[in-house]
C-alpha atoms as a PDB file:
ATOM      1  CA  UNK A   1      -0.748 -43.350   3.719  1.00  0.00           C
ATOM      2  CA  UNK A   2       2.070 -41.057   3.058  1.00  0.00           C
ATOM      3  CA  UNK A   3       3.567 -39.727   6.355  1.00  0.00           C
ATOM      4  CA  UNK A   4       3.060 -36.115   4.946  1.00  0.00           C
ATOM      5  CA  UNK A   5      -0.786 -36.725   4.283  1.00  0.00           C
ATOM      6  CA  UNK A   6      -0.936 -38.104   7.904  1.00  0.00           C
ATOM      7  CA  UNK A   7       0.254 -34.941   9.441  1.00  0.00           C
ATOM      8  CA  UNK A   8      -1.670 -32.440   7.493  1.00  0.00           C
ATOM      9  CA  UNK A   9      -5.053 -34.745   8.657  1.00  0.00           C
ATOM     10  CA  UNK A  10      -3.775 -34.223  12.168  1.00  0.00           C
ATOM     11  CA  UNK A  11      -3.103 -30.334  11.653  1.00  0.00           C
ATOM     12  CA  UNK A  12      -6.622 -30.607  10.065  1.00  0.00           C
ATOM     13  CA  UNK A  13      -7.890 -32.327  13.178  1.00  0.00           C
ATOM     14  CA  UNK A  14      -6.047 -30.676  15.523  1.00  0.00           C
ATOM     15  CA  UNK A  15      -7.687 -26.997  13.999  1.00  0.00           C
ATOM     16  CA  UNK A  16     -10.989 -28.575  13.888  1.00  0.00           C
ATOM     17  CA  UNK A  17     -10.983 -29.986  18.100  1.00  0.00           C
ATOM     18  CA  UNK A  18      -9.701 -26.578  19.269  1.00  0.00           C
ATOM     19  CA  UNK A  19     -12.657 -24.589  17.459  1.00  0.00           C
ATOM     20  CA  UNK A  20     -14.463 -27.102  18.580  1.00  0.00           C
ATOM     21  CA  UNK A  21     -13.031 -26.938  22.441  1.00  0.00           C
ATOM     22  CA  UNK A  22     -12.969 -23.095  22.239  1.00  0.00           C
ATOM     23  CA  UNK A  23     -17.080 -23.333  21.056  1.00  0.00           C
ATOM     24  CA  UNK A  24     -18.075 -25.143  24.140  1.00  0.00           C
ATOM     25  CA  UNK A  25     -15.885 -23.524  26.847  1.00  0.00           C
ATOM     26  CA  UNK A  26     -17.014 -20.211  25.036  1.00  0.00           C
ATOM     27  CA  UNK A  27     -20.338 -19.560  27.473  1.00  0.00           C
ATOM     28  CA  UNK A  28     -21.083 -19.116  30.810  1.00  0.00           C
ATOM     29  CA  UNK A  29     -21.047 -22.386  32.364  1.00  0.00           C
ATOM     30  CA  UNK A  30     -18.254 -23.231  35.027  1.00  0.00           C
ATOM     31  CA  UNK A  31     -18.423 -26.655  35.540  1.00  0.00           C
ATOM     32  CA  UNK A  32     -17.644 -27.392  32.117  1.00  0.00           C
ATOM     33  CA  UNK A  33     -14.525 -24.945  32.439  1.00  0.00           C
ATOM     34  CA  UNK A  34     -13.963 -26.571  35.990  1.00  0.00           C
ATOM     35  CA  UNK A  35     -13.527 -30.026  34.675  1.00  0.00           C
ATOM     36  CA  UNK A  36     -11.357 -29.106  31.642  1.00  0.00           C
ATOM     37  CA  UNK A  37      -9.228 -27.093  34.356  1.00  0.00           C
ATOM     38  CA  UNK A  38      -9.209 -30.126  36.862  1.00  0.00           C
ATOM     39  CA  UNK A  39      -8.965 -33.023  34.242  1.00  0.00           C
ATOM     40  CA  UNK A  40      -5.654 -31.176  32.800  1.00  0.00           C
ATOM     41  CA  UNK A  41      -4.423 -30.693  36.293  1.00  0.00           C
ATOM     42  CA  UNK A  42      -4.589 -34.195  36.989  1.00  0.00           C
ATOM     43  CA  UNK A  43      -3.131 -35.922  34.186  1.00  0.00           C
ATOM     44  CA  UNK A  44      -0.335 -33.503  34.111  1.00  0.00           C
ATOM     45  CA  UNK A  45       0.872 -33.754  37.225  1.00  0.00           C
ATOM     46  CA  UNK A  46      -0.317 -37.392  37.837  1.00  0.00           C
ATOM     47  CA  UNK A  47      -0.927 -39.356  35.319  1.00  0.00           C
ATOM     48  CA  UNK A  48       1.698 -37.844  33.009  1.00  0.00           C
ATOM     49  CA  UNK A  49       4.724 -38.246  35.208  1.00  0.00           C
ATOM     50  CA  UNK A  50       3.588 -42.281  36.142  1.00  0.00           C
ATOM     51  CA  UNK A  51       3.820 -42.627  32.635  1.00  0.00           C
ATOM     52  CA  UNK A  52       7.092 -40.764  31.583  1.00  0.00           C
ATOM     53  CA  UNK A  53       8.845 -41.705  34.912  1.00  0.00           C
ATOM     54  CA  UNK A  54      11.742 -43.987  34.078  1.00  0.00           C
ATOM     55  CA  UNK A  55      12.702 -46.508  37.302  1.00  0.00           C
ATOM     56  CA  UNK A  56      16.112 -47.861  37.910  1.00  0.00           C
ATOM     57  CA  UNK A  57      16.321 -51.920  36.257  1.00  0.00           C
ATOM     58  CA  UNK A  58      14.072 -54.412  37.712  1.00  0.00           C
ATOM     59  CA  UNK A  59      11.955 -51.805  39.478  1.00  0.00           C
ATOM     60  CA  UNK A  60       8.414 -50.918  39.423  1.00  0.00           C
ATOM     61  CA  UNK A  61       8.177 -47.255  38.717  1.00  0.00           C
ATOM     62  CA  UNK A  62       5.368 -46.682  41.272  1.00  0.00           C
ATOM     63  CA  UNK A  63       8.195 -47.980  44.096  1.00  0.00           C
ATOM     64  CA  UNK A  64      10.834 -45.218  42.659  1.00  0.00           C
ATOM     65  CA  UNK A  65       8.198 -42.482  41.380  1.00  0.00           C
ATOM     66  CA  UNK A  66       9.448 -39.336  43.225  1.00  0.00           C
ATOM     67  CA  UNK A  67       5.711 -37.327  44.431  1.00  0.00           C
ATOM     68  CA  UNK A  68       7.936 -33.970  45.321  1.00  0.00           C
ATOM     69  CA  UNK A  69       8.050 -34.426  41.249  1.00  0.00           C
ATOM     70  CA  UNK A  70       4.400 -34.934  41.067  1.00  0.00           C
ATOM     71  CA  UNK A  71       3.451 -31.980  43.030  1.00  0.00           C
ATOM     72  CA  UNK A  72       5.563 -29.625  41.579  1.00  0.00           C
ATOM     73  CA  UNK A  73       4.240 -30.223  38.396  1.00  0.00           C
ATOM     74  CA  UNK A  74       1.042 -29.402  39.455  1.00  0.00           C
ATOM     75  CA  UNK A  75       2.630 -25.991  40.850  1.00  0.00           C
ATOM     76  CA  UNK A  76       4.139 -25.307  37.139  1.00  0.00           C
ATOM     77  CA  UNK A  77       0.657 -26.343  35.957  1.00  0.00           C
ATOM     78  CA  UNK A  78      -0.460 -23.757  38.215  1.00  0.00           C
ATOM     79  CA  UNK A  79       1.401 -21.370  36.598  1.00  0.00           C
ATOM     80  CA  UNK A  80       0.587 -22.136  32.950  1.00  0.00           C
ATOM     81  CA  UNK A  81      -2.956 -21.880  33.949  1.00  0.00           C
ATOM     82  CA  UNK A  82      -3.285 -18.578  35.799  1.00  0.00           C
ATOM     83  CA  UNK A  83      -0.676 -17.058  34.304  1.00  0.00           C
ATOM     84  CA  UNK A  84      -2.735 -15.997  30.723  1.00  0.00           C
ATOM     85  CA  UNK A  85      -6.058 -16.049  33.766  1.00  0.00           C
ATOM     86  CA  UNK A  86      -7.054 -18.746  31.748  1.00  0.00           C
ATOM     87  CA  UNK A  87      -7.431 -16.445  28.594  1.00  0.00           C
ATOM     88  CA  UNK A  88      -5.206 -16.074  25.171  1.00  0.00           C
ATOM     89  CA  UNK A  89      -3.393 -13.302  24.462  1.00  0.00           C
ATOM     90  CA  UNK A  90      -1.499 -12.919  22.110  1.00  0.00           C
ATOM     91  CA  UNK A  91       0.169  -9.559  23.118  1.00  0.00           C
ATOM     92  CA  UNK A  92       1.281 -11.077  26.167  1.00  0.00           C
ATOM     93  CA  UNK A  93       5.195 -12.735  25.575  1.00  0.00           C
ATOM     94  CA  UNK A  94       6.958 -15.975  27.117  1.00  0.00           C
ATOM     95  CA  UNK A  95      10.354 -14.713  28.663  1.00  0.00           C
ATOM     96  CA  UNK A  96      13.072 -16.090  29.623  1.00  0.00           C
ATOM     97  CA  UNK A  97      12.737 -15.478  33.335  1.00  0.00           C
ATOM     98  CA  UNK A  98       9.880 -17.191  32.614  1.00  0.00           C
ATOM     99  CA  UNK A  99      11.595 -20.523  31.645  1.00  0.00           C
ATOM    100  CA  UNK A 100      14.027 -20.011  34.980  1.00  0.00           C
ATOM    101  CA  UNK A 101      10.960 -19.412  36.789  1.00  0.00           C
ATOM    102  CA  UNK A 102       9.191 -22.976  35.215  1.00  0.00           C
ATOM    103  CA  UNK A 103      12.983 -24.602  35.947  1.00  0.00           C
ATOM    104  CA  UNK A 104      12.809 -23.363  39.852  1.00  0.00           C
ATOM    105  CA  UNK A 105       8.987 -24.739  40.438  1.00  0.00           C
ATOM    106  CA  UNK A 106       9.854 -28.344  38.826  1.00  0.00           C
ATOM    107  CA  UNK A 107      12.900 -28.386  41.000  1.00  0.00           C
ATOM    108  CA  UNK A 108      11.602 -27.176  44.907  1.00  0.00           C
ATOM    109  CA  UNK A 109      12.538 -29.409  47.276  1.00  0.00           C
ATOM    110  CA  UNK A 110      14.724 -31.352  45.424  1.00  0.00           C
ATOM    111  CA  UNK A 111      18.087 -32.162  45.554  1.00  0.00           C
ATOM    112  CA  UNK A 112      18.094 -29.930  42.524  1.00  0.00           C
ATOM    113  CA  UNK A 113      16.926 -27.142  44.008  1.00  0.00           C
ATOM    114  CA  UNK A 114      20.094 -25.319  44.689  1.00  0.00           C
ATOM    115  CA  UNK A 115      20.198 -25.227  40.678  1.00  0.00           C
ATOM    116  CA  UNK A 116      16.491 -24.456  39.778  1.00  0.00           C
ATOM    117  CA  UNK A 117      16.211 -21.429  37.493  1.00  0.00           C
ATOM    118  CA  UNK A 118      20.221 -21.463  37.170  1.00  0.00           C
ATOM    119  CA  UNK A 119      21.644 -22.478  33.583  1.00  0.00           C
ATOM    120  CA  UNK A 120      24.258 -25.498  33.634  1.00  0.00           C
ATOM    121  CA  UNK A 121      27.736 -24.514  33.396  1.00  0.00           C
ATOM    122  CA  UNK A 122      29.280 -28.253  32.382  1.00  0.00           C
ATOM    123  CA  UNK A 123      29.255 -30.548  29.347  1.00  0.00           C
ATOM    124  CA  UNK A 124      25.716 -32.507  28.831  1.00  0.00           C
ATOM    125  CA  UNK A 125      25.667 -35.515  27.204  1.00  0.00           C
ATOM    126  CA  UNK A 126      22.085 -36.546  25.679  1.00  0.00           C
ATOM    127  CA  UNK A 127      20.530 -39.817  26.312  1.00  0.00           C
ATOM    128  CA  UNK A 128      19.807 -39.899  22.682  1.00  0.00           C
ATOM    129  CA  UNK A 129      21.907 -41.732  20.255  1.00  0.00           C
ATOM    130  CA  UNK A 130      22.973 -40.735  16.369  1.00  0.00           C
ATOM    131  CA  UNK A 131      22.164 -43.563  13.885  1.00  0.00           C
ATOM    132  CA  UNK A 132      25.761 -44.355  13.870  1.00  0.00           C
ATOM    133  CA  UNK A 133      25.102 -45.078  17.689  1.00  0.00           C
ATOM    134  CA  UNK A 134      27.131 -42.200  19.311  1.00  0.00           C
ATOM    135  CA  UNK A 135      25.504 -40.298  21.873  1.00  0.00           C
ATOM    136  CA  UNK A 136      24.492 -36.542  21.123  1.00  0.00           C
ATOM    137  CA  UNK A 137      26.338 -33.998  22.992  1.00  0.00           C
ATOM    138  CA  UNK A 138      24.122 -30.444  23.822  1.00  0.00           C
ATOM    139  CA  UNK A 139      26.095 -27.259  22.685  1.00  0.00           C
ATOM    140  CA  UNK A 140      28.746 -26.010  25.110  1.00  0.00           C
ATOM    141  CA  UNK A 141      27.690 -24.667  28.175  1.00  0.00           C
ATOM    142  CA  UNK A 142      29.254 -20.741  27.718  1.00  0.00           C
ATOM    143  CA  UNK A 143      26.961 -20.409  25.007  1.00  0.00           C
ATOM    144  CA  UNK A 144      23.333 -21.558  26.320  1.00  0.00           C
ATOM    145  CA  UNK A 145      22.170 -18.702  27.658  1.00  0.00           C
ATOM    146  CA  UNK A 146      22.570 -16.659  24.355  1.00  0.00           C
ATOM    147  CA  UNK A 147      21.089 -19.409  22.719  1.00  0.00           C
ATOM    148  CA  UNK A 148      17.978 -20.366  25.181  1.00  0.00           C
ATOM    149  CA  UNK A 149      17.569 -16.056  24.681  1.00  0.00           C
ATOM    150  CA  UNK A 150      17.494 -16.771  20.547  1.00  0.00           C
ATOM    151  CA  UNK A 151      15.067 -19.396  21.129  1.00  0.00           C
ATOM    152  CA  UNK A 152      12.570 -17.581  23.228  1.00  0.00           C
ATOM    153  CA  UNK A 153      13.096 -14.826  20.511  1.00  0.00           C
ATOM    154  CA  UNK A 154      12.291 -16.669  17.807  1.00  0.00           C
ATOM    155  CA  UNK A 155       9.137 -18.286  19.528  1.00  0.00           C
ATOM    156  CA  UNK A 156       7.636 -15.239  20.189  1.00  0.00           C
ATOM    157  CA  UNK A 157       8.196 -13.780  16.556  1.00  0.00           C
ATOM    158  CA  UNK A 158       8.095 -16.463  14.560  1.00  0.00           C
ATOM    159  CA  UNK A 159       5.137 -16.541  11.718  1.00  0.00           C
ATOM    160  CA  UNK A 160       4.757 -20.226  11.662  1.00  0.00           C
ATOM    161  CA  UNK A 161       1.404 -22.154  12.918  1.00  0.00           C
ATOM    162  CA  UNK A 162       1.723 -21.809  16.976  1.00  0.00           C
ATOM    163  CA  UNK A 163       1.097 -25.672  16.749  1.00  0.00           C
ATOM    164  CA  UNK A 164       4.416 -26.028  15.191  1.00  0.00           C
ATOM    165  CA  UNK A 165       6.203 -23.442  17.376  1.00  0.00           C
ATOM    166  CA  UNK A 166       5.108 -25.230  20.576  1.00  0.00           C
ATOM    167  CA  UNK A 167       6.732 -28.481  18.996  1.00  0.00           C
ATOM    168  CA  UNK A 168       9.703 -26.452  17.927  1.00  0.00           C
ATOM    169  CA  UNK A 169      10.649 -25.006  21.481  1.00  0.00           C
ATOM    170  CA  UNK A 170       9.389 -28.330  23.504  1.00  0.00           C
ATOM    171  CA  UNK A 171      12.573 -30.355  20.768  1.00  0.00           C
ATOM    172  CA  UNK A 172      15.202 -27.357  20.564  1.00  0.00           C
ATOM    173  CA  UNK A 173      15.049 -27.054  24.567  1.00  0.00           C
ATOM    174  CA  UNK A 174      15.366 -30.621  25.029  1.00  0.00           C
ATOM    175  CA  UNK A 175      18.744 -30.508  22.717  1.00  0.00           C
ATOM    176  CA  UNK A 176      19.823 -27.625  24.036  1.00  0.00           C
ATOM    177  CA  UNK A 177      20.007 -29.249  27.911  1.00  0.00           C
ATOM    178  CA  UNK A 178      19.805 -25.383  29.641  1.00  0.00           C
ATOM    179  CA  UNK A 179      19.829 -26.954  33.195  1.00  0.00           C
ATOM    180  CA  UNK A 180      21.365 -29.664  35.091  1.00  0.00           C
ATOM    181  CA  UNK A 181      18.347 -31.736  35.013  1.00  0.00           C
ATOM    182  CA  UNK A 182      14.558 -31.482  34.547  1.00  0.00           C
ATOM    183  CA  UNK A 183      15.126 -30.538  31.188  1.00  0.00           C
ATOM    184  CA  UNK A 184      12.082 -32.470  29.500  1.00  0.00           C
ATOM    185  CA  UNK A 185       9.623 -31.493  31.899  1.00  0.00           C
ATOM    186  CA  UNK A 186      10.857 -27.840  31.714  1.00  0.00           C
ATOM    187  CA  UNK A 187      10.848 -28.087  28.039  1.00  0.00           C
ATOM    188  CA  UNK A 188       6.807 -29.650  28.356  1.00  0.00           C
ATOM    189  CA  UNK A 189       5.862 -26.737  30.938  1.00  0.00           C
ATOM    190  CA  UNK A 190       7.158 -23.977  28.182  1.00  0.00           C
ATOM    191  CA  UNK A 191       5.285 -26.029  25.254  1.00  0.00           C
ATOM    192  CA  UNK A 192       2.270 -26.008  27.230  1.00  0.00           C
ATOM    193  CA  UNK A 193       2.277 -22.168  28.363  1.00  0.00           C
ATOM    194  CA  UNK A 194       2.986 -21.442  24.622  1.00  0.00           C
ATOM    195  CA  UNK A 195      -0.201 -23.622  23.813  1.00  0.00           C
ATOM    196  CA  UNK A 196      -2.255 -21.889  26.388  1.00  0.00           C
ATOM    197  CA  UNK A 197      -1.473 -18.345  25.338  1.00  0.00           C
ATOM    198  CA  UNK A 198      -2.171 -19.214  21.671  1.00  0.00           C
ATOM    199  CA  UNK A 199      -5.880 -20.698  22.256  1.00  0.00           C
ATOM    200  CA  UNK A 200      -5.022 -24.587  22.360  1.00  0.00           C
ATOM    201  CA  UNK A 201      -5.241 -26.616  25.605  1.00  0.00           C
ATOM    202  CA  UNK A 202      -1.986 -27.855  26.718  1.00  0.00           C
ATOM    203  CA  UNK A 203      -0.757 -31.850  25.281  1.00  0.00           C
ATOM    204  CA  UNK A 204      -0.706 -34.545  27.939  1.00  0.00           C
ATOM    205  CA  UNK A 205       1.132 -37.584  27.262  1.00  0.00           C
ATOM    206  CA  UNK A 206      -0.645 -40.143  29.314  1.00  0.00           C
ATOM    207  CA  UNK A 207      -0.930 -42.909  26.883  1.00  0.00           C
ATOM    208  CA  UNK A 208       0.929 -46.615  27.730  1.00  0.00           C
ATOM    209  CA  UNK A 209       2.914 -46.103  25.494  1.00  0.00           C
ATOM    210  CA  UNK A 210       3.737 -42.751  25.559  1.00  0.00           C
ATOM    211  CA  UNK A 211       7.437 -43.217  27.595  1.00  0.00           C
ATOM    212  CA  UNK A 212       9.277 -45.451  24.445  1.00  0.00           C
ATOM    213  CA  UNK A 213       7.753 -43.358  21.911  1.00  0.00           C
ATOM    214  CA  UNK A 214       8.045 -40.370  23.414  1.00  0.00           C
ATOM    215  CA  UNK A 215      12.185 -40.621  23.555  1.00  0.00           C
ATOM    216  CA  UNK A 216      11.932 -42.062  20.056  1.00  0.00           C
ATOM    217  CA  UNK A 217       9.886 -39.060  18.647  1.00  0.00           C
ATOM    218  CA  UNK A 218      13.089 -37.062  19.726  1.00  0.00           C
ATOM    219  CA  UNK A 219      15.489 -39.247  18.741  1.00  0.00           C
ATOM    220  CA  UNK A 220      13.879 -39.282  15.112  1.00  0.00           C
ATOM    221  CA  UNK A 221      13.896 -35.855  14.901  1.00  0.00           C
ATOM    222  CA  UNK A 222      17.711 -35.795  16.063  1.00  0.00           C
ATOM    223  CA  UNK A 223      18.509 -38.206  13.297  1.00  0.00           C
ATOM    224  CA  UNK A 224      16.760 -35.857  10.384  1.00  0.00           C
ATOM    225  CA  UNK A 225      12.998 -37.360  10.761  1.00  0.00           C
ATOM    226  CA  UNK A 226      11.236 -34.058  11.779  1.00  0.00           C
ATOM    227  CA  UNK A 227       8.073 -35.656  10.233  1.00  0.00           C
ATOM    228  CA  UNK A 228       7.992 -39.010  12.568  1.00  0.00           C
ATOM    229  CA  UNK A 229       8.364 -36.374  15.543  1.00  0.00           C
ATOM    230  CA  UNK A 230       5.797 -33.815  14.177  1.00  0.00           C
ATOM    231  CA  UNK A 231       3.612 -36.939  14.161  1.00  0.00           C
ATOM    232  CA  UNK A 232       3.594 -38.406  17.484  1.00  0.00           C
ATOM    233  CA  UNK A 233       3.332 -35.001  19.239  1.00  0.00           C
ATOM    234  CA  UNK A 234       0.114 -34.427  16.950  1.00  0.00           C
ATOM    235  CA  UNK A 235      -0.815 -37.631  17.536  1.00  0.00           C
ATOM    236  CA  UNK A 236      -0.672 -36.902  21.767  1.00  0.00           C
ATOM    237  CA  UNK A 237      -2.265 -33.605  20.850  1.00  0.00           C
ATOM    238  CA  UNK A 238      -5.541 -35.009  19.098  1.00  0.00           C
ATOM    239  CA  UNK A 239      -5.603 -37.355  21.872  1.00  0.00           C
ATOM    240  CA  UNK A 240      -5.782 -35.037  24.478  1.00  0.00           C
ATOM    241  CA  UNK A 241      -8.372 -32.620  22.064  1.00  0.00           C
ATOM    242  CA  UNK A 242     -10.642 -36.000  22.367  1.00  0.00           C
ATOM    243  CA  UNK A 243     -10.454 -36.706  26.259  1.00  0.00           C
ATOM    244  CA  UNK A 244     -11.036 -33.197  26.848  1.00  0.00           C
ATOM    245  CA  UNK A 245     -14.182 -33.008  24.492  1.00  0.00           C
ATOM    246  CA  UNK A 246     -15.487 -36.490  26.154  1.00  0.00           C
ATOM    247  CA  UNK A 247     -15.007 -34.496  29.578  1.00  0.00           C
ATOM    248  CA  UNK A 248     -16.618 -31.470  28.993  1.00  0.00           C
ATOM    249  CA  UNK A 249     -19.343 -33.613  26.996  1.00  0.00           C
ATOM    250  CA  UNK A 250     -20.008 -35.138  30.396  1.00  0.00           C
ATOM    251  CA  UNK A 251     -20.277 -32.034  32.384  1.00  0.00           C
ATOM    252  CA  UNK A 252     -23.218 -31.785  34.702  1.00  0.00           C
ATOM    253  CA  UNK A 253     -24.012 -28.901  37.234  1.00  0.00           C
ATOM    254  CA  UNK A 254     -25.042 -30.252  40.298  1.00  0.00           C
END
């Protein structure tokens, strides 16, 4: 099947599981909500970093996986979750000092903490290579912070599907390397608030093999492929739609 066909059944799908999520969230019962709350909790501060964490050569990851990173992603969770109260808006706006704010959470109590919420001020190289195998360099660090403004800009005024806009910022914040570090999971955390706000339940990428093909998605999309990268993150997003409607399926009040 054409690649193009593909993605418009996943948009399809994708349209179809958050009516569908939105339907049976829509009444009164809280243990339903409580296990869609708690189930995204866990696998985005759990099982999603065990399964993006990259160890050093020769190691397991579970011997290197830092838990400071762990429970701060559960804090920036947190934040996605309360800070809409759990309810779209559409009037309310992502800002900037929201992204430092995102950057500061991921980074407590690590040694990048002195940095968190603070935009980098030296040359980033990506770990992404061109298909003539040179490595990508992010745009020079005097101009990030008018272009991380531009970005936020456009993703709150921009008349595309929010589907597309969440992929758009979580890709164009990876290249554009704002921080130091923690760039990805920053870039996740400001997908997934732009999700919640816009009625969809954030993406978790807990899948085994979600760490190659999650770098690769990028990389396509940095060599010209938007549509390979468009795929896999609506690929993770159906994915997620289907755990969550399995979950709530199973929801019993005690």
């Amino acid at each position: 099947m054409p690649k193009q066909k593909q993605n418009t059944d996943l948009m399809i799908t994708i349209e179809q599981n958050r009516k569908k999520l939105t339907e049976m969230l829509s009444g009164t019962d809280t243990c339903k909500r409580l296990n869609n709350l708690n189930w995204l909790r866990h696998e985005m501060s759990y099982s999603e970093p065990r399964t993006l964490f990259t160890p050093p050569p020769g190691h397991k990851a579970s011997d290197w996986l830092d838990y400071t990173y762990m429970k701060n992603t559960e804090a920036a969770y947190d934040k996605i979750a309360t800070f809409f109260c759990a309810m779209p808006d559409a009037t309310n706006k992502i800002t900037i000092e929201d992204v430092y704010d995102i950057h500061r959470i991921l980074t407590n109590n690590t040694n990048m903490q002195i940095s968190g919420g603070i935009l980098r001020d030296n040359t980033k190289i990506l770990n992404i290579r061109q298909k003539d195998g040179t490595r990508i360099y992010a745009p020079d660090a005097c101009i990030v912070k008018y272009q991380l403004k531009e970005l936020i800009y456009n993703l709150n005024t921009s008349t595309k599907k929010p589907i597309v806009n969440a992929f758009n910022v979580h890709y164009e914040m990876i290249m554009l390397q704002p921080f130091e570090d923690f760039n990805k999971r920053t870039a996740r955390a400001v997908m997934n608030m732009y999700l919640v706000q816009n009625g969809y339940q954030p993406v978790v990428f807990n899948g085994k093999k979600d760490r190659p093909e999650y770098i690769d998605a990028i990389a396509a999309r940095a060599n010209g492929d938007t549509g390979a990268y468009m795929q896999y993150m609506m690929k993770c997003t159906v994915r997620t739609q289907q755990q969550l409607i399995n979950i709530i399926k199973k929801s019993r009040i005690l």
